[in-house]
Structure formats: structure tokens, C-alpha cells
Protein backbone atom coordinates (compact mmCIF):
# COMPACT_ATOMS: atom_id res chain seq x y z
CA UNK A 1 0.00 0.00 0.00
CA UNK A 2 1.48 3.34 -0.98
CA UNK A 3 0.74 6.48 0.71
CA UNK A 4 3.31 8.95 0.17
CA UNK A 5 1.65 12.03 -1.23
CA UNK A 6 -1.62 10.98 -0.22
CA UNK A 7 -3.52 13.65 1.76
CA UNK A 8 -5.02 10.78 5.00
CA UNK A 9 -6.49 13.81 6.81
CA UNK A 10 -7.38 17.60 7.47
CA UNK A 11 -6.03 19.38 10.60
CA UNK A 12 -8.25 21.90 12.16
CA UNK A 13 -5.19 24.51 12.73
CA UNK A 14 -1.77 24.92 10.57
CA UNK A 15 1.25 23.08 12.50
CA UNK A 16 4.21 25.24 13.41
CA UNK A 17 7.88 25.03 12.81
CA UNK A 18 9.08 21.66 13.06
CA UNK A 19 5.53 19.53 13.22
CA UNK A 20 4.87 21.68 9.89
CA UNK A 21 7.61 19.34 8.41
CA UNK A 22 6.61 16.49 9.99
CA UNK A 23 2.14 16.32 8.73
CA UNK A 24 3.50 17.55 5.28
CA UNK A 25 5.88 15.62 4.65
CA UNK A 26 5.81 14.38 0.96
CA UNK A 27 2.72 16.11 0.24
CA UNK A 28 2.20 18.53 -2.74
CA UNK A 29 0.72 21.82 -2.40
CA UNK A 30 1.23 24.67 -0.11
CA UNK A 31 -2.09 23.60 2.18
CA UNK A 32 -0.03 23.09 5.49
CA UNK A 33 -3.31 21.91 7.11
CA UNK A 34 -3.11 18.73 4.87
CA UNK A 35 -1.76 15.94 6.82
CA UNK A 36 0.32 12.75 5.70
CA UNK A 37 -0.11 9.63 7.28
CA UNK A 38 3.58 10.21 8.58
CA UNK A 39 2.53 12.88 10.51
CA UNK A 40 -0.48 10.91 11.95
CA UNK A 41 2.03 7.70 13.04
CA UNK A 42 4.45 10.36 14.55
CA UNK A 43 1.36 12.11 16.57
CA UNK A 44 0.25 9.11 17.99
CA UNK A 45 3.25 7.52 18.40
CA UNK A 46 4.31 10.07 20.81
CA UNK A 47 0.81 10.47 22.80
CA UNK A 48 1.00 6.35 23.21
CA UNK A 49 4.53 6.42 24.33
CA UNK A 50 4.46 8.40 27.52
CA UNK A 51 0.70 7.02 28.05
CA UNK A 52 2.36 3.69 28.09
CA UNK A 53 5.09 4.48 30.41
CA UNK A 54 2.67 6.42 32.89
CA UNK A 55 0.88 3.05 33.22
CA UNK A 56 3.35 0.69 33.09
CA UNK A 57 5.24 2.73 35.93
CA UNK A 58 8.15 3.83 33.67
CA UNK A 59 7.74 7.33 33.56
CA UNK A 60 10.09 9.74 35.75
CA UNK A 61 7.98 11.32 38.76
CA UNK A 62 7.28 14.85 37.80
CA UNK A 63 9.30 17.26 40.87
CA UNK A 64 6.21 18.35 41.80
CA UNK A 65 4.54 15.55 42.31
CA UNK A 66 6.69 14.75 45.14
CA UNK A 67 5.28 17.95 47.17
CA UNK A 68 1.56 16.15 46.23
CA UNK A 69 2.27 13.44 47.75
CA UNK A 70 3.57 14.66 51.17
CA UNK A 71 0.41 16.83 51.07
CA UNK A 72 -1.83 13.72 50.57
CA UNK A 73 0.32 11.87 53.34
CA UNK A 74 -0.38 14.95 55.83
CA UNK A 75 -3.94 15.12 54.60
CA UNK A 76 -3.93 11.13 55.50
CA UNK A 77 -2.75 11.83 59.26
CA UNK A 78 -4.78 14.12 59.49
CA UNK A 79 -7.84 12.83 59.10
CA UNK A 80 -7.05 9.52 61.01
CA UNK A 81 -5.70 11.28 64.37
CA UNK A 82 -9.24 13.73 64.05
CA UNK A 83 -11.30 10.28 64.30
């Protein structure tokens, strides 16, 4: 199946700088709200990535997340030395 120069979909904004290059690539015409399906695999590939890590427990902990959790710890205490 070929699909270089194909137009697979429409985005509803024009992509800037790099990601311009990146949904037109190999596509004729100046249209840079034309997408290629390169552009679609390199979307999604990115959005699945750190998805996947997030719920597979790769992902690095964000710094601060760190001060979320003490707050939910001292929430925690709280509320079990108050009953």
C-alpha cells in the first residue's frame, strides 16, 4: 500500500515550525493543514509512548509531584488522628 503524497487527513489549525515538516511531509501543495499519514504515526506515536510508560510505571515522577504526595500523606494523618 502506498501512501506517500496521499492527503489521510485535514487538521483543524496549521502546525508550526518543526511539526509543519513532519504532517507535510511528501505532500504537494502549499495547504499546510493537509496531513500525511507520517505525521499521523508520529502524533500518535508520541501520545501512546508516555501514556504507556505512565501506566506501566516507567515514567520519571514529575518534581512536583513529590510535594503532592507529602500533602496527601499529611492530609492522611490528618484525618485519622481527628477520628
Amino acid at each position: 500500500m502506498q501512501v506517500a503524497g496521499v492527503i489521510v487527513a485535514k487538521l483543524p489549525f496549521e502546525p508550526f515550525g518543526l511539526f509543519t515538516a513532519v504532517t507535510h511531509r511528501n505532500l504537494p501543495g502549499t495547504d499546510m493543514t493537509d496531513c500525511a499519514a507520517f505525521g499521523i504515526y508520529a502524533l500518535a506515536s508520541v501520545c501512546v509512548r508516555e501514556t504507556l510508560k505512565r501506566y506501566l510505571g516507567f515514567a520519571k515522577k514529575i518534581k512536583g509531584q513529590d510535594f503532592m504526595d507529602m500533602f496527601n500523606q499529611a492530609n492522611a494523618q490528618a484525618s485519622s488522628s481527628s477520628s
